[in-house]
Protein backbone atom coordinates (compact mmCIF):
# COMPACT_ATOMS: atom_id res chain seq x y z
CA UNK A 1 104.74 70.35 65.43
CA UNK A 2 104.29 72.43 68.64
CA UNK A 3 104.09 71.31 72.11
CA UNK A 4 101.34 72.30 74.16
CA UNK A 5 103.24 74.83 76.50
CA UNK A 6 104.28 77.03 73.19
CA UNK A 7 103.29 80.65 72.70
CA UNK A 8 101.01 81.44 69.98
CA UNK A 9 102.17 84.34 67.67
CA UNK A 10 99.28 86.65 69.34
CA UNK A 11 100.67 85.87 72.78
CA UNK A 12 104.26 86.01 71.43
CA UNK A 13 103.69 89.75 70.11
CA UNK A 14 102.17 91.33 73.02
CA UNK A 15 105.91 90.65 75.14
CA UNK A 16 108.22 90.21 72.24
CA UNK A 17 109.98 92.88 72.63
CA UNK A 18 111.13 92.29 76.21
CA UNK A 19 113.16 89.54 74.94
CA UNK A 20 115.22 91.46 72.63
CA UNK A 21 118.60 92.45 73.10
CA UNK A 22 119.45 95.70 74.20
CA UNK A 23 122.32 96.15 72.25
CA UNK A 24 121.72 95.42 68.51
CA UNK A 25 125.50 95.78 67.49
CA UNK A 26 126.73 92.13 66.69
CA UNK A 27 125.76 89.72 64.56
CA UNK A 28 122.36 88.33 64.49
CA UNK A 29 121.08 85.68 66.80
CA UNK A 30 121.11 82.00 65.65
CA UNK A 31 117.82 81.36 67.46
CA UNK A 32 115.03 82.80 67.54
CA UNK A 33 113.67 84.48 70.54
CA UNK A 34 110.46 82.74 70.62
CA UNK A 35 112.14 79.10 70.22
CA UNK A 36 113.94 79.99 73.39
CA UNK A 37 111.11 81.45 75.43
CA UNK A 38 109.25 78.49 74.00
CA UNK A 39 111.82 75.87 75.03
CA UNK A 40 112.08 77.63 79.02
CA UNK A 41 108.19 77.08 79.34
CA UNK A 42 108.63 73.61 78.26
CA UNK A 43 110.96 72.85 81.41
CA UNK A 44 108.65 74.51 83.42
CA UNK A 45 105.52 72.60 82.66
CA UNK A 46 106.80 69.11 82.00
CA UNK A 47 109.59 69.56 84.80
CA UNK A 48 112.28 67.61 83.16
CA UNK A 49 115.88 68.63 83.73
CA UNK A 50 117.69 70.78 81.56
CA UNK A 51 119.73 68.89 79.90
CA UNK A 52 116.50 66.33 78.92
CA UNK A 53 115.39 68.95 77.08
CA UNK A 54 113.94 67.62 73.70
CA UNK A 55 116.20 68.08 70.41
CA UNK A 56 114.01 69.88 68.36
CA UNK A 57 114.62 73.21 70.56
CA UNK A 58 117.30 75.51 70.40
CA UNK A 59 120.60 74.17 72.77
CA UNK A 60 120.11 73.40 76.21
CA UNK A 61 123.05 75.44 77.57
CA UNK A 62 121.85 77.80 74.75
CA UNK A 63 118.35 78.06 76.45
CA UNK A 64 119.66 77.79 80.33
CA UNK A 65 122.24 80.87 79.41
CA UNK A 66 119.03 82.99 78.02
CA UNK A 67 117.23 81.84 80.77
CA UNK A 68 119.66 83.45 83.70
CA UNK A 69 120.47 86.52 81.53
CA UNK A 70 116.72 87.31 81.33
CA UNK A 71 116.24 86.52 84.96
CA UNK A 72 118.83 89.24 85.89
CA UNK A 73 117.06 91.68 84.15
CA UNK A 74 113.67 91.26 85.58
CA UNK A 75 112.45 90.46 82.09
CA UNK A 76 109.91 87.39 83.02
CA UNK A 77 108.54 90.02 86.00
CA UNK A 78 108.22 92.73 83.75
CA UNK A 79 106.50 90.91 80.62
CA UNK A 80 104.14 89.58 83.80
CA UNK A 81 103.13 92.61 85.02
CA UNK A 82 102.43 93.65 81.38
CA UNK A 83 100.27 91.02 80.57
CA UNK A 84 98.44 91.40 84.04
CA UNK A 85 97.46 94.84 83.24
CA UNK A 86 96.00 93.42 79.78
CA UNK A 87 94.09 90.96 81.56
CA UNK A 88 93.10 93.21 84.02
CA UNK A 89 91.73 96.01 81.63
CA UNK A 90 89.88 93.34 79.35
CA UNK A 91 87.81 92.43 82.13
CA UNK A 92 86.90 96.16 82.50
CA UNK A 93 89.42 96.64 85.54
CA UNK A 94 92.23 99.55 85.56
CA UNK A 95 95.48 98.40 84.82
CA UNK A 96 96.60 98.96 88.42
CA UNK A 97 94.96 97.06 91.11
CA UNK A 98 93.89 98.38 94.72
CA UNK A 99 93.76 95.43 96.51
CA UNK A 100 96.16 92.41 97.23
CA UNK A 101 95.84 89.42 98.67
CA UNK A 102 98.44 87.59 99.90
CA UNK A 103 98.91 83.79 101.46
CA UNK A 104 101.94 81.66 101.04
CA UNK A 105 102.50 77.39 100.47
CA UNK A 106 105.49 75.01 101.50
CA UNK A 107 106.61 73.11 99.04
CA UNK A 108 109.67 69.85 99.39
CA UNK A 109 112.63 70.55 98.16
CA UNK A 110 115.95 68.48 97.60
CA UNK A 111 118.88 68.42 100.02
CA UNK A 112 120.97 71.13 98.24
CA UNK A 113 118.71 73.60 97.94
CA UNK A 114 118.87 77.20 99.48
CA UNK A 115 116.54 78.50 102.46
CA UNK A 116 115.57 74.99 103.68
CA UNK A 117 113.61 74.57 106.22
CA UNK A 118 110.85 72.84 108.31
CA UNK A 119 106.89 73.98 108.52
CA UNK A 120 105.99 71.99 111.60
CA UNK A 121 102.29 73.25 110.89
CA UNK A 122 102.39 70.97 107.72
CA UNK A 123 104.91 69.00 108.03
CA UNK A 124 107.01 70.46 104.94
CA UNK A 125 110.94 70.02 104.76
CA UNK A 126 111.97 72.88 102.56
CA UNK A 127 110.68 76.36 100.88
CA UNK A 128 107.72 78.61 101.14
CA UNK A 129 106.65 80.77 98.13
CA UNK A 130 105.06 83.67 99.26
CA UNK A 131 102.77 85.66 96.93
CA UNK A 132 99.98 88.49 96.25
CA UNK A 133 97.60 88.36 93.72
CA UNK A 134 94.67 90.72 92.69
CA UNK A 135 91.24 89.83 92.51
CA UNK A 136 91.27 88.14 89.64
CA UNK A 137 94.02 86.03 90.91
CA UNK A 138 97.02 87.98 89.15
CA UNK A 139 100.39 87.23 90.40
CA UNK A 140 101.54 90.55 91.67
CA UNK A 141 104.56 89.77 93.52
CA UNK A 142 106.00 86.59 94.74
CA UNK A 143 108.58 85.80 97.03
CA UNK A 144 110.48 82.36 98.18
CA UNK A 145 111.94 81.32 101.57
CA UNK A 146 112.53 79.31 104.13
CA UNK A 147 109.88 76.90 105.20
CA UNK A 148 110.35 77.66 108.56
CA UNK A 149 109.66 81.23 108.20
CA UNK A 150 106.36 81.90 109.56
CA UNK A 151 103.87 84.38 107.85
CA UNK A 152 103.32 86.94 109.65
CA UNK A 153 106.85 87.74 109.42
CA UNK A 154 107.56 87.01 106.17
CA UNK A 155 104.14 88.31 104.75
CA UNK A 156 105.08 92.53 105.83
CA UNK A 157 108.51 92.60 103.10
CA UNK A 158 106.16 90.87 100.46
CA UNK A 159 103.35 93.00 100.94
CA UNK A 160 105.53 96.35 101.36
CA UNK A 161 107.16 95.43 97.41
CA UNK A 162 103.61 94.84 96.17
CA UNK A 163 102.71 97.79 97.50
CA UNK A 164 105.97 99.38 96.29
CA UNK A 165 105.49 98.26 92.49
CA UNK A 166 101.48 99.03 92.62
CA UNK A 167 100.89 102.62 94.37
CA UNK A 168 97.18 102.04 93.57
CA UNK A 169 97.06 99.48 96.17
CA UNK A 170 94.77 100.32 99.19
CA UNK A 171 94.65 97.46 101.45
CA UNK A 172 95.39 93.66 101.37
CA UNK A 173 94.06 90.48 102.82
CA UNK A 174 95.12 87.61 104.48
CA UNK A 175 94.43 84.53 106.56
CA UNK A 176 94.63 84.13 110.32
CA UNK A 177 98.31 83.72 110.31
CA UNK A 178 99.34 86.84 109.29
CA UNK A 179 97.65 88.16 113.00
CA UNK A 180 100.09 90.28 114.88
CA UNK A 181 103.58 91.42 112.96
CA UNK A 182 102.24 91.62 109.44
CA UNK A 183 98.68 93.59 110.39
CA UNK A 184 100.78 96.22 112.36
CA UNK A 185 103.86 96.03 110.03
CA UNK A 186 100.98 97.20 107.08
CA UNK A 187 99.75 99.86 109.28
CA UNK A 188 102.32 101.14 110.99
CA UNK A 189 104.96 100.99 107.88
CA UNK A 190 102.42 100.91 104.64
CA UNK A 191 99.91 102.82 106.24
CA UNK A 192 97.59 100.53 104.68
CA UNK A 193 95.03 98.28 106.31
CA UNK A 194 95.43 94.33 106.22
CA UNK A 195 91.85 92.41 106.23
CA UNK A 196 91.97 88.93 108.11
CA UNK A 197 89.84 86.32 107.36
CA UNK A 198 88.23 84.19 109.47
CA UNK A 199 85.92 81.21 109.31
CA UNK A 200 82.60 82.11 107.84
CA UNK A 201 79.52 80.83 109.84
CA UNK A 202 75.87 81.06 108.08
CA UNK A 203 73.59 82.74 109.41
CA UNK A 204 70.77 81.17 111.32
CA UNK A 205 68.05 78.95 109.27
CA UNK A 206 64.58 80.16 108.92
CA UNK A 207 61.94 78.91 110.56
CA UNK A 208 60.11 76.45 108.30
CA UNK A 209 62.87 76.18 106.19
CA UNK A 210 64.55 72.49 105.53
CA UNK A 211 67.05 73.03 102.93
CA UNK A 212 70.16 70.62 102.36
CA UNK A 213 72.28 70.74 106.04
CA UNK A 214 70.31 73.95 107.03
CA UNK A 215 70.84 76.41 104.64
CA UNK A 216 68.60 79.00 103.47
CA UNK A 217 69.07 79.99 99.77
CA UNK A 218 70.31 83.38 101.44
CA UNK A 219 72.75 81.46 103.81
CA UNK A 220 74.61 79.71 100.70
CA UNK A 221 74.30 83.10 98.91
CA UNK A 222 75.91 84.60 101.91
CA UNK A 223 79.00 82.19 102.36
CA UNK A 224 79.80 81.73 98.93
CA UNK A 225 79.77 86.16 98.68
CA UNK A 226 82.21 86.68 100.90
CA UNK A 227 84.13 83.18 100.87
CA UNK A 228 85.02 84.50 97.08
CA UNK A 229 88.26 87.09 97.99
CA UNK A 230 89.46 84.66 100.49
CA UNK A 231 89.72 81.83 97.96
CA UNK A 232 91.43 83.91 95.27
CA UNK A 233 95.19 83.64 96.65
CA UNK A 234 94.66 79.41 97.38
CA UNK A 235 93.73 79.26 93.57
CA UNK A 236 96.33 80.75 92.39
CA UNK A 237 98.68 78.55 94.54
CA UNK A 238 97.30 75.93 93.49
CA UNK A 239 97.75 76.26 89.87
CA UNK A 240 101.62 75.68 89.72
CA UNK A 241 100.90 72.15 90.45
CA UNK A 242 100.37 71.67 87.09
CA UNK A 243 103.82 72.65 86.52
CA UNK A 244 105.79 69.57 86.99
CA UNK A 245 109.09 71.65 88.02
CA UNK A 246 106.81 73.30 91.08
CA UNK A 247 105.48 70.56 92.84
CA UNK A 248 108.70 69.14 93.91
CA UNK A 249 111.32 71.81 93.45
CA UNK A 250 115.02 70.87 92.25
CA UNK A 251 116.79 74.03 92.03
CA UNK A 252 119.29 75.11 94.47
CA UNK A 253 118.80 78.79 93.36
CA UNK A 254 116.10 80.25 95.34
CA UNK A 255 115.73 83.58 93.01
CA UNK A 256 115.24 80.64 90.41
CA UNK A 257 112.11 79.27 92.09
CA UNK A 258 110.71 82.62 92.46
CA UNK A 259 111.43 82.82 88.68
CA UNK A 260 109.61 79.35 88.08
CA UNK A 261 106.94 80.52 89.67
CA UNK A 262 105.98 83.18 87.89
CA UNK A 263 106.64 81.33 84.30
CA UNK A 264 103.87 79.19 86.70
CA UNK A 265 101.40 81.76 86.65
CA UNK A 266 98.23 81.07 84.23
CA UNK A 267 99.30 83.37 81.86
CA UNK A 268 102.13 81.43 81.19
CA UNK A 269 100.62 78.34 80.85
């Protein structure tokens, strides 16, 4: 009997081969890939430690060793970027996007952990995942640091490898923190635009009119329109809190947390 954070065998095939070895000389494997890719997932979205790991799976230092290996090779990146361009096309989208949006979250961390640091703006001891998503909330590229780093700063590097691994990308959007540094970092160094948001006001009610708080039927129309690319990014950072190792991170590895992350993103889950 499964768990509910397996694989089925049609999401198994389409990145299967990622998780093979490069070298086939040697004997064969004693697990199977998908048992091990199976059992990772598991930690992610029950958060349990590693060596709580539940008997019917391969090993635990089995599963931790495949686990590092794979993250050294870029293998859970690359089988993400795979499937995003699958998801992408089956909602009638090219493969590539041209847009990114980008916001980042502070998340609590233990005492050992890397990067540490304090977001006085709320009140966070510990990391800050940064990340860029598409339009239909794709994880593009994510990066994790210090809490204390602020976003305008840190947003320009994350933006300028998004841009790096999607050519296709024209501009990118942000909130009002990324004013100053990051807008002329994009321009001057991308040569791409960055979009701010701001707060959306409705526009005036017409006379006679006496909908619920004031709004026309055009004035809800109008907020929710252009509301919908700024709340793209905030979904997707929200979604890892349903990944029990996310919401309170326990690694001291920071390259690990970016990894959990994306095993976070809702293709993975």
């Amino acid at each position: 009997m499964g768990y509910p954070s397996d694989l089925t065998d049609a999401e198994w095939a389409l990145i299967e081969h990622y998780f093979q070895p490069r070298d086939r000389r040697g004997s064969a494997s004693l697990h199977p890939r998908k048992g091990i890719v199976d059992a990772i997932l598991y930690v992610v979205k029950s958060g349990c430690q590693w060596r709580m790991l539940p008997n019917d799976f391969s090993p635990r230092q089995t599963v931790y060793d495949h686990f590092s290996r794979w993250n050294k090779r870029a293998v859970w990146e690359t089988a993400l970027d795979r499937v995003n361009a699958l998801h992408r096309q089956n909602n009638g989208r090219s493969a590539s996007p041209s847009y990114g949006m980008s916001d980042s979250q502070s998340v609590k961390t233990e005492y050992a952990s890397e990067e540490r640091g304090i977001d006085g703006g709320k009140k966070v001891k510990g990391h800050k995942r940064h990340s860029v998503v598409d339009i239909l909330g794709n994880l593009l590229h994510v990066s994790v640091h210090a809490a204390n780093c602020s976003g305008t700063v840190a947003g320009g590097p994350v933006m300028a490898r998004a841009a790096e691994k999607y050519p296709s990308i024209e501009a990118f959007s942000g909130d009002a923190g990324y004013h100053g540094t990051a807008v002329k970092f994009v321009d001057e160094t991308l040569g791409l635009v960055l979009h701010i948001s701001t707060k959306i006001k409705a526009p005036p009610r017409e006379n006679g009119d006496h909908g619920k708080r004031g709004q026309t039927a055009f004035s809800t129309f109008y907020r929710i329109a252009v509301m919908l690319k700024k709340v793209v990014c905030p979904r997707f950072l929200q979604h890892p809190h349903g990944q029990g190792k996310l919401v309170y991170v326990m690694e001291g590895e920071v390259f690990n947390v970016a990894v959990d992350v994306r095993l976070g993103s809702p293709h993975f889950s």
